[in-house]
C-alpha atoms as a PDB file:
ATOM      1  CA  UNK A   1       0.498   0.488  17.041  1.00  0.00           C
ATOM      2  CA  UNK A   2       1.471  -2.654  14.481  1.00  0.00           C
ATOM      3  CA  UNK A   3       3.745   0.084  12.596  1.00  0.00           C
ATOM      4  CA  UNK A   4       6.295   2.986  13.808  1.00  0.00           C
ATOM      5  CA  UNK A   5       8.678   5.150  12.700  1.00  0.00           C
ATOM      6  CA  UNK A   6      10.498   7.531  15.057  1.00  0.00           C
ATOM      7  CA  UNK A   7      12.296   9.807  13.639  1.00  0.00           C
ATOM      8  CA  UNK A   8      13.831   7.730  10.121  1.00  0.00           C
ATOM      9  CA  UNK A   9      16.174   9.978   8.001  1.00  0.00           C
ATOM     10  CA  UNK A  10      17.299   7.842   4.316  1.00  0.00           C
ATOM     11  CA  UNK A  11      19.990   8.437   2.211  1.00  0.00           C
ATOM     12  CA  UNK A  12      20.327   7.276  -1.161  1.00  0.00           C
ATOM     13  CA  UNK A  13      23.306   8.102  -2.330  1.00  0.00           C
ATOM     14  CA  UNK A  14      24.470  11.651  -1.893  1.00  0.00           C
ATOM     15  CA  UNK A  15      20.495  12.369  -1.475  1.00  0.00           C
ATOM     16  CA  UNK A  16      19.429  12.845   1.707  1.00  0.00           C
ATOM     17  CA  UNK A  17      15.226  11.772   1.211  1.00  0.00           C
ATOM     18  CA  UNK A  18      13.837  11.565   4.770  1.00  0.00           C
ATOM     19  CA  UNK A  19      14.655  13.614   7.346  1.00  0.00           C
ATOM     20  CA  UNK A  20      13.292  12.619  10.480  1.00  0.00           C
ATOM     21  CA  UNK A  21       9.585  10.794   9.477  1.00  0.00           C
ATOM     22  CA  UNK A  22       7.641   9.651  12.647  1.00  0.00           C
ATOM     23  CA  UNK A  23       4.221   8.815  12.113  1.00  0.00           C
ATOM     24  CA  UNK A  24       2.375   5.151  13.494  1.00  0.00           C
ATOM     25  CA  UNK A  25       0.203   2.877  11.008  1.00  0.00           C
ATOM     26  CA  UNK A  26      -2.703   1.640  13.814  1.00  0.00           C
ATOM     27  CA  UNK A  27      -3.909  -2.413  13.566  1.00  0.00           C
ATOM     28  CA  UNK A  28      -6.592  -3.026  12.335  1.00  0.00           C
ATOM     29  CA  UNK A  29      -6.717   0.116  10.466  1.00  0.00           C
ATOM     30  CA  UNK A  30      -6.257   2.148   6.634  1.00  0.00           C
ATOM     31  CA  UNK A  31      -3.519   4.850   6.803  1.00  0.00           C
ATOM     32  CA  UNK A  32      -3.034   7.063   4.140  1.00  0.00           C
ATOM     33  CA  UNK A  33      -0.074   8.414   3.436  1.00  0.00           C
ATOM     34  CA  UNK A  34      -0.363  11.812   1.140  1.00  0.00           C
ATOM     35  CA  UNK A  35       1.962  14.756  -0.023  1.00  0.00           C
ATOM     36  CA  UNK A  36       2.433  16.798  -3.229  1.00  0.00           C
ATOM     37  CA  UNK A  37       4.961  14.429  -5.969  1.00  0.00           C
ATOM     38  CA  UNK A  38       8.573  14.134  -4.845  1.00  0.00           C
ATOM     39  CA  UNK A  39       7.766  14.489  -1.254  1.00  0.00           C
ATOM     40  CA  UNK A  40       8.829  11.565  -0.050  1.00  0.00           C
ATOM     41  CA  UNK A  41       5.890   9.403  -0.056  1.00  0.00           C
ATOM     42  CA  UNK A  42       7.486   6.532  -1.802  1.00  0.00           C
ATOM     43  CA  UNK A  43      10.466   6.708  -0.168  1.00  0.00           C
ATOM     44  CA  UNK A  44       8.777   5.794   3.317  1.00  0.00           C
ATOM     45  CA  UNK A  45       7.180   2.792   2.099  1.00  0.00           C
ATOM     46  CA  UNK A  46      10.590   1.262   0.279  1.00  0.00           C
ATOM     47  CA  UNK A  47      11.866   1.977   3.747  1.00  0.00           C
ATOM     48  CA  UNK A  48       9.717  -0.032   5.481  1.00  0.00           C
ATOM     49  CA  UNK A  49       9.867  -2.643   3.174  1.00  0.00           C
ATOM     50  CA  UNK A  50      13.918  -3.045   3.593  1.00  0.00           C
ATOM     51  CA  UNK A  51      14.726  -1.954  -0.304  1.00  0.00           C
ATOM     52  CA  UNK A  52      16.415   1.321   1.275  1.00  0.00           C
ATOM     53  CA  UNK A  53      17.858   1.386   4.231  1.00  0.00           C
ATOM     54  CA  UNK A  54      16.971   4.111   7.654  1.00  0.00           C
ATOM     55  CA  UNK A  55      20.514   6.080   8.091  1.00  0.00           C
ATOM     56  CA  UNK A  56      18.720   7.139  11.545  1.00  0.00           C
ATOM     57  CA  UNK A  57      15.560   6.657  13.703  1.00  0.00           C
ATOM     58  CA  UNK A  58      13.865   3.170  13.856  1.00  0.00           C
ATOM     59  CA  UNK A  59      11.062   1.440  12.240  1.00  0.00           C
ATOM     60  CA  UNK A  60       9.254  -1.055  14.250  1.00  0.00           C
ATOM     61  CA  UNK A  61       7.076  -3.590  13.384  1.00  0.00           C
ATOM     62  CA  UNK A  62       4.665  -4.190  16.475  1.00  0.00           C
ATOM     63  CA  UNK A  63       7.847  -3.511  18.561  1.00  0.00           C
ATOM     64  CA  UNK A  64      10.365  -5.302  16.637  1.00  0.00           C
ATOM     65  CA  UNK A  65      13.202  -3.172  15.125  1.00  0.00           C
ATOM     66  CA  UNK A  66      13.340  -4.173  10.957  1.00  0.00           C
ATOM     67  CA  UNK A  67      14.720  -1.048   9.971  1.00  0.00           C
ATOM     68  CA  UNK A  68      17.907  -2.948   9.476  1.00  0.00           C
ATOM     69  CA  UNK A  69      16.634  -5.986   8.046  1.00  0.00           C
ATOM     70  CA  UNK A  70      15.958  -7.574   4.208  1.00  0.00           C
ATOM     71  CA  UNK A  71      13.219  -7.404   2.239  1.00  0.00           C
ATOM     72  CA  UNK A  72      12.566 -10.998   2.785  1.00  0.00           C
ATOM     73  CA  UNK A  73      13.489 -11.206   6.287  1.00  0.00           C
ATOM     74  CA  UNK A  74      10.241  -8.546   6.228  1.00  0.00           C
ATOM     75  CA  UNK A  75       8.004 -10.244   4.372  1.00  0.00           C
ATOM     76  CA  UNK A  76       8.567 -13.204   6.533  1.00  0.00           C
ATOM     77  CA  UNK A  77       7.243 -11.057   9.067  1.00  0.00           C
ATOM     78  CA  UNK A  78       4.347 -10.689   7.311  1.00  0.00           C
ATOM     79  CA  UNK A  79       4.670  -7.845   5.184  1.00  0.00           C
ATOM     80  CA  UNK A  80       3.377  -7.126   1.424  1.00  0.00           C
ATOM     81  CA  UNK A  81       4.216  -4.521  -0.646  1.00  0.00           C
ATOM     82  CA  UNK A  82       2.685  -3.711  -4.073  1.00  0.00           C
ATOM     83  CA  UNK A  83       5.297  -0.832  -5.587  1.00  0.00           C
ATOM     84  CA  UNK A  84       4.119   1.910  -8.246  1.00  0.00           C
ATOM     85  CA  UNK A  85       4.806  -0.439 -10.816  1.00  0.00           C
ATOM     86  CA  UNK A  86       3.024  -3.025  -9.574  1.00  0.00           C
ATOM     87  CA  UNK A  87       5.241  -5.673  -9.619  1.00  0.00           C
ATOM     88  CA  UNK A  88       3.447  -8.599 -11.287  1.00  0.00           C
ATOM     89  CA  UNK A  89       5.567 -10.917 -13.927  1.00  0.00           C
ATOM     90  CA  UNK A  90       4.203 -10.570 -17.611  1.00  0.00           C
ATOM     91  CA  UNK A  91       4.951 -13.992 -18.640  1.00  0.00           C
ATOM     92  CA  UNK A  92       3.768 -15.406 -15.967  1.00  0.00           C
ATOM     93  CA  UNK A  93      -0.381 -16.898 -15.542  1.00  0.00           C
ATOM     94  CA  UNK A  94      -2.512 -14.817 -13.066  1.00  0.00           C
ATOM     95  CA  UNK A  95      -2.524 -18.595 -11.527  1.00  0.00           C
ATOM     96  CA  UNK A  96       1.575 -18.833 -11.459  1.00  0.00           C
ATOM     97  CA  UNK A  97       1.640 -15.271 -10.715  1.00  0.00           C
ATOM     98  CA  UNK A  98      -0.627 -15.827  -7.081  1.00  0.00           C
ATOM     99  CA  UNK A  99       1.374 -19.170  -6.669  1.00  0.00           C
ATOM    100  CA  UNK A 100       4.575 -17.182  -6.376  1.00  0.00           C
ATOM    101  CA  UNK A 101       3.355 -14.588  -3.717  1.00  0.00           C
ATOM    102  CA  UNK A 102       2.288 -18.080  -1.635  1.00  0.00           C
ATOM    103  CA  UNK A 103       4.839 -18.542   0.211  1.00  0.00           C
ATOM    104  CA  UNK A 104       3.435 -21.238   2.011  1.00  0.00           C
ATOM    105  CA  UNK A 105       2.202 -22.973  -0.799  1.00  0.00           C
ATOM    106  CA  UNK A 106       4.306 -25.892  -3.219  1.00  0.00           C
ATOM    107  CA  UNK A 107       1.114 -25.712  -5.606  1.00  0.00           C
ATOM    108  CA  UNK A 108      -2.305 -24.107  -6.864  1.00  0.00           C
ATOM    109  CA  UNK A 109      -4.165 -26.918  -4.997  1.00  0.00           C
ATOM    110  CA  UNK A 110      -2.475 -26.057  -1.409  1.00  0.00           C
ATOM    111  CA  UNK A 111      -3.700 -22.592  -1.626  1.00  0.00           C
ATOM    112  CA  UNK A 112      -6.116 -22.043   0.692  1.00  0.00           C
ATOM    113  CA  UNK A 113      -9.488 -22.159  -1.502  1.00  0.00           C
ATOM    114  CA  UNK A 114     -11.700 -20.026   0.902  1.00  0.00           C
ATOM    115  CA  UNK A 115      -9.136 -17.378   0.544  1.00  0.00           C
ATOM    116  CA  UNK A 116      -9.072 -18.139  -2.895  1.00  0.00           C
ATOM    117  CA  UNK A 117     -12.969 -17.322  -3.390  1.00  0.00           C
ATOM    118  CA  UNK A 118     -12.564 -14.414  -1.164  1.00  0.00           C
ATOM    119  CA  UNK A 119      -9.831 -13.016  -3.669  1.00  0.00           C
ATOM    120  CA  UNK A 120     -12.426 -14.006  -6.805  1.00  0.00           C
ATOM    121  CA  UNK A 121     -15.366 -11.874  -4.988  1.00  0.00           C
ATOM    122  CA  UNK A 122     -12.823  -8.708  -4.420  1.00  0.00           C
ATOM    123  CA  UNK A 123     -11.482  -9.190  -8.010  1.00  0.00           C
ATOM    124  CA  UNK A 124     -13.420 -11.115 -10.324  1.00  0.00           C
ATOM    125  CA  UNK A 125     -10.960 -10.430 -13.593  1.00  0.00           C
ATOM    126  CA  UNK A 126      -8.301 -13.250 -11.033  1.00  0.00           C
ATOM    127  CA  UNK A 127     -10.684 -15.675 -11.463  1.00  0.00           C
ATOM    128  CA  UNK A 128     -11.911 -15.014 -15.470  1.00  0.00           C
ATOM    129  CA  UNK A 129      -8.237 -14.626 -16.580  1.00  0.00           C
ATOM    130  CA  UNK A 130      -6.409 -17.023 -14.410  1.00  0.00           C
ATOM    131  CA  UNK A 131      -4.810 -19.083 -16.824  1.00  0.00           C
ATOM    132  CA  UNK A 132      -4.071 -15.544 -19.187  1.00  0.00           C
ATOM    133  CA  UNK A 133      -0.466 -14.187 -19.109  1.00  0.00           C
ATOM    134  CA  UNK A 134      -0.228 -10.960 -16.864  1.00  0.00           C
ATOM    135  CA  UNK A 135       1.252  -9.466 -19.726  1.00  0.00           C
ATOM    136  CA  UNK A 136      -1.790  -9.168 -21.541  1.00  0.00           C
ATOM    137  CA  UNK A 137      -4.367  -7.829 -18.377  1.00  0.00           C
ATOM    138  CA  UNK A 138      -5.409  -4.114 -18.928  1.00  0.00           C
ATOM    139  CA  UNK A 139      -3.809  -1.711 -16.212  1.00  0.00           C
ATOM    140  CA  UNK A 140      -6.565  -1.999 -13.832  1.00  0.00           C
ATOM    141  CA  UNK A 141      -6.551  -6.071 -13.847  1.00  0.00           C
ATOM    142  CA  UNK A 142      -2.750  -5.849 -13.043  1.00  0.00           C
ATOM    143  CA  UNK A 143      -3.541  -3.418 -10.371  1.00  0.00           C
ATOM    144  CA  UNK A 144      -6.049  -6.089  -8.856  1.00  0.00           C
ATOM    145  CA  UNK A 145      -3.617  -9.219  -9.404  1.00  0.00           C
ATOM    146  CA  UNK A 146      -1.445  -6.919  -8.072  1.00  0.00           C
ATOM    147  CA  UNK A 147      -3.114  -6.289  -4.871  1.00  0.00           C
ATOM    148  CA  UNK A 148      -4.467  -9.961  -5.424  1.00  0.00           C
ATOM    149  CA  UNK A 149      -0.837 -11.287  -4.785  1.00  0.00           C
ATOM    150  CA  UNK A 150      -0.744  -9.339  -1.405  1.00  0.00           C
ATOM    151  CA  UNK A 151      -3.281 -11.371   0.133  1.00  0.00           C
ATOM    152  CA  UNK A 152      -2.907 -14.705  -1.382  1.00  0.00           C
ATOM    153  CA  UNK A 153      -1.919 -15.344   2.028  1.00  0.00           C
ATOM    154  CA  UNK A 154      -2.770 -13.402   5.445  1.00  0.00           C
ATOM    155  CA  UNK A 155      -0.424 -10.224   6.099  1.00  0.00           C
ATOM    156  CA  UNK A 156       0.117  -8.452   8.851  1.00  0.00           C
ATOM    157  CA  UNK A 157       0.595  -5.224   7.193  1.00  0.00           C
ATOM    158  CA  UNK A 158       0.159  -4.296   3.184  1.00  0.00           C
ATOM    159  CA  UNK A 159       1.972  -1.629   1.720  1.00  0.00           C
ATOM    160  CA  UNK A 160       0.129   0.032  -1.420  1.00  0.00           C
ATOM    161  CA  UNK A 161       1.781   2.681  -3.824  1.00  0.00           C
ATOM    162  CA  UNK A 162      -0.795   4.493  -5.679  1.00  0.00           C
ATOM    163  CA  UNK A 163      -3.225   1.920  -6.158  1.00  0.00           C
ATOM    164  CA  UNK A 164      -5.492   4.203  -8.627  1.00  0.00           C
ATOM    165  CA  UNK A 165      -2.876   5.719 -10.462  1.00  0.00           C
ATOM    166  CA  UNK A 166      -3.548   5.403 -14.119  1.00  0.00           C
ATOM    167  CA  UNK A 167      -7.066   3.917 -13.676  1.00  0.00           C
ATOM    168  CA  UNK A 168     -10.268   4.620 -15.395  1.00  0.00           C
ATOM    169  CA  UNK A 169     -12.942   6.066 -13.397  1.00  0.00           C
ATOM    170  CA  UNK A 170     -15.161   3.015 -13.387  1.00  0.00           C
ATOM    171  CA  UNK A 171     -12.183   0.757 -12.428  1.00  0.00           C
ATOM    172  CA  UNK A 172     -10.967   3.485  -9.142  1.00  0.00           C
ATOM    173  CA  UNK A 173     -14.626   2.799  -7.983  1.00  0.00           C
ATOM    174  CA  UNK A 174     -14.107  -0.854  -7.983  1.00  0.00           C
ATOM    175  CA  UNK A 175     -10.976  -0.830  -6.438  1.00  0.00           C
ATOM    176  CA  UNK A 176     -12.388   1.467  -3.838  1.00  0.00           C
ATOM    177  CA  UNK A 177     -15.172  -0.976  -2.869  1.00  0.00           C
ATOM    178  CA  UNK A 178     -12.667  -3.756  -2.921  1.00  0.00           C
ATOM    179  CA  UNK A 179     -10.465  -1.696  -0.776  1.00  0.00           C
ATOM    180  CA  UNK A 180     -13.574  -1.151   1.425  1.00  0.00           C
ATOM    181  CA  UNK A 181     -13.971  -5.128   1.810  1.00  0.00           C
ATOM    182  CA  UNK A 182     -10.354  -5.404   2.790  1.00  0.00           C
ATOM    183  CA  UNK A 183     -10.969  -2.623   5.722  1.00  0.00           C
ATOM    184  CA  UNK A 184     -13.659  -4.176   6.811  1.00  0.00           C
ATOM    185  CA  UNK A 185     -11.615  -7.499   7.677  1.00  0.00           C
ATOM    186  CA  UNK A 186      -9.431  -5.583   9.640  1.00  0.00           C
ATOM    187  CA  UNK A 187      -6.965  -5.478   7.270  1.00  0.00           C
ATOM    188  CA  UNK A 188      -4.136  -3.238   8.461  1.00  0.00           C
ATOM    189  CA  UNK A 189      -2.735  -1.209   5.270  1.00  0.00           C
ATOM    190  CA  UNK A 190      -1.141   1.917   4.756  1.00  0.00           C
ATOM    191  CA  UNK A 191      -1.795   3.621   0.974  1.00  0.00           C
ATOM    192  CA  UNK A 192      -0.104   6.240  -0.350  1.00  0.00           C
ATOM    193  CA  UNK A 193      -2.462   8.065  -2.703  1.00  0.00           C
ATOM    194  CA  UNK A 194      -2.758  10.694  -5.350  1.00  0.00           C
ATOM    195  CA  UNK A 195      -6.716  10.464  -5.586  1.00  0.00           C
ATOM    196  CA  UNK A 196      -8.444  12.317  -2.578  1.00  0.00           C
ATOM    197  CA  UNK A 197     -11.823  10.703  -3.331  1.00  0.00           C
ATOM    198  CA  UNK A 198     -10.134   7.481  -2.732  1.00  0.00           C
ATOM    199  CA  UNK A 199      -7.793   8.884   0.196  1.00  0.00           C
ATOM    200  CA  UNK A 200     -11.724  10.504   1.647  1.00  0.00           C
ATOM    201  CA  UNK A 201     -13.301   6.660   1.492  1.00  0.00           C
ATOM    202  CA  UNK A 202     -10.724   4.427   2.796  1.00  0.00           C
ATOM    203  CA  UNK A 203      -8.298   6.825   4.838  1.00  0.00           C
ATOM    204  CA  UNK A 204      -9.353   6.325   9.118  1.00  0.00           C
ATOM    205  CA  UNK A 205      -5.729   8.121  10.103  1.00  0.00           C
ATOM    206  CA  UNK A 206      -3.479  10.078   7.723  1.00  0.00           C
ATOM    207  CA  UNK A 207      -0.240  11.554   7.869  1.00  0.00           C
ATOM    208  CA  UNK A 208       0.972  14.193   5.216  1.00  0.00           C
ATOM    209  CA  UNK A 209       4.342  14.723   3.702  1.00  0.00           C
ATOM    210  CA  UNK A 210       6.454  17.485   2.216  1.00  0.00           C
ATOM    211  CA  UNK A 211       9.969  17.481   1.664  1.00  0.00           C
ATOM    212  CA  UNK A 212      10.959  14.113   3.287  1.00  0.00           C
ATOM    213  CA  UNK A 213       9.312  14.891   6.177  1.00  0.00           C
ATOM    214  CA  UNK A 214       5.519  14.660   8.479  1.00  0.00           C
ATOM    215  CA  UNK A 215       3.973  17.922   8.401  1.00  0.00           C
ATOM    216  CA  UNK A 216       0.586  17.100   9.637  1.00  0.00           C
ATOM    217  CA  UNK A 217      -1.216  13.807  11.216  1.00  0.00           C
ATOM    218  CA  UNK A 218      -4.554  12.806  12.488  1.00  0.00           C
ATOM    219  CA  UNK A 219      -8.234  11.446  11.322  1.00  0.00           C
ATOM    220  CA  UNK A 220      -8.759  11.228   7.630  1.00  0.00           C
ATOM    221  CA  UNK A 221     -12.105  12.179   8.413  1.00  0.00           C
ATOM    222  CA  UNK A 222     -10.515  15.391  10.023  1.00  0.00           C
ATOM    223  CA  UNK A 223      -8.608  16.546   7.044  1.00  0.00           C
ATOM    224  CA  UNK A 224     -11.105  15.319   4.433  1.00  0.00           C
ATOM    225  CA  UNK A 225     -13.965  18.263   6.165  1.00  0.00           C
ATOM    226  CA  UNK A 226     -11.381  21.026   6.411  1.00  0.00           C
ATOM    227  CA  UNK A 227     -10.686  22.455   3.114  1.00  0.00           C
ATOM    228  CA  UNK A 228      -8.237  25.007   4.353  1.00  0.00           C
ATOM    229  CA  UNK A 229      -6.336  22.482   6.244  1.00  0.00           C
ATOM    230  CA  UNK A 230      -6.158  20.883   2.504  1.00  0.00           C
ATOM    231  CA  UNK A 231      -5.213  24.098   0.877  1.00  0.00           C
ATOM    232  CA  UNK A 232      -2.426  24.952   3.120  1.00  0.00           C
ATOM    233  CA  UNK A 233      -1.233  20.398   3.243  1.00  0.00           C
ATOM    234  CA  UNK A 234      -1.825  19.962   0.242  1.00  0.00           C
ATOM    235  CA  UNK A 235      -2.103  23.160  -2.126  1.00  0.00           C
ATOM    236  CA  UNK A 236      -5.790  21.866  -3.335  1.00  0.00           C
ATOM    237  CA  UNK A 237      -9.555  20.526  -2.064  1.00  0.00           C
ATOM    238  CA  UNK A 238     -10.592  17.397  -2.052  1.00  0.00           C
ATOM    239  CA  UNK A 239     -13.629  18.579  -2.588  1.00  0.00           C
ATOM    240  CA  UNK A 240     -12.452  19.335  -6.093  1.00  0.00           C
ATOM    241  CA  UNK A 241     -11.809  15.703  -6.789  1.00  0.00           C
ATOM    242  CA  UNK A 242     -15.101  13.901  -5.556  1.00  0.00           C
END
């Protein structure tokens, strides 16, 4: 397993958010992460990612305890996380923006230009608006610069928060196929996810939350064919969003 938590309880605060998550992200693999709002989704990924700190339990990154460590000691390791919000800098180019998230690069021309033409063919609007300020991209251009930004360079692991939320129909479907690309390089990512249609496509494992904690895990494809197991998870169908 590249990813594991074992039994992580946060506190923020006087809140006590997680009690007790253990669920493992396979390599090589997409792992969604769903639950009703408030239930802790979000929580777990800012965990992983060092912003909030485990009070208990471990999180291990293909072994290696960095439950305790910084958001950039993390990403050093080869994590990305795109947050809710997306994260991008308005006043920034979709250029400077990718330059930034390239760590290993002092300028545009050291980026690695296959990956660079691999990022234009998953996201086309990178490439027409590249010299644009972020600022001015629609919502579903900032969620592929977003996402863009991820993989400027190669990740071990990428952390997504609700990569269709807000989108137009159309848009979700691109994002889906470019999604689809990314699994099929044996991209290791685990989404958390509000659309099931999405969650149905991409998901191979899933583990579902309520109230800070794991009440159910297994195959996506498991979940996505048993509409009572939905019902009871999840208080709806996916069927009801395809």
């Amino acid at each position: 397993m590249l990813l594991r938590l074992d039994g992580v309880h946060t506190h923020v605060g006087a809140y006590h958010l997680l009690h007790g998550v253990d669920f493992d992200v396979p390599a090589g693999r997409t792992t969604l992460l769903l639950g009703r709002n408030g239930a802790g989704k979000t929580t777990t990924l800012r965990t992983v990612m060092g912003l909030w700190k485990p009070s208990a339990g471990s999180v291990r990154l293909d072994g290696e305890a960095i439950g305790g460590l910084s958001t950039p000691a993390i990403a050093a390791r080869g994590v990305a996380y795109v947050p809710e919000n997306m994260g991008i800098f308005a006043d920034l180019s979709v250029a400077e923006n990718l330059l930034l998230a390239a760590r290993g690069a002092a300028s545009l021309d050291a980026i690695d230009p296959a990956r660079l033409r691999w990022i234009f063919e998953l996201f086309p609007p990178v490439r027409r608006f590249w010299n644009q300020r972020a600022g001015l991209l629609s919502g579903g251009q900032k969620q592929m610069l977003a996402v863009a930004r991820a993989i400027v360079e190669p990740r071990r692991l990428i952390l997504v928060d609700e990569p269709s939320k807000g989108l137009a129909p159309a848009i979700i479907g691109n994002m889906i196929e470019a999604f689809a690309e990314l699994k099929r390089a044996r991209t290791t990512m685990l989404l958390v996810e509000q659309n099931f249609e999405f969650a149905r496509r991409l998901g191979d494992t899933v583990a579902v939350m309520d109230d800070g904690r794991i009440v159910h895990r297994g195959d996506m494809s498991e979940l996505a064919e048993d509409e009572s197991l939905q019902q009871r998870l999840l208080g709806l169908g996916l069927g009801a969003h395809q």
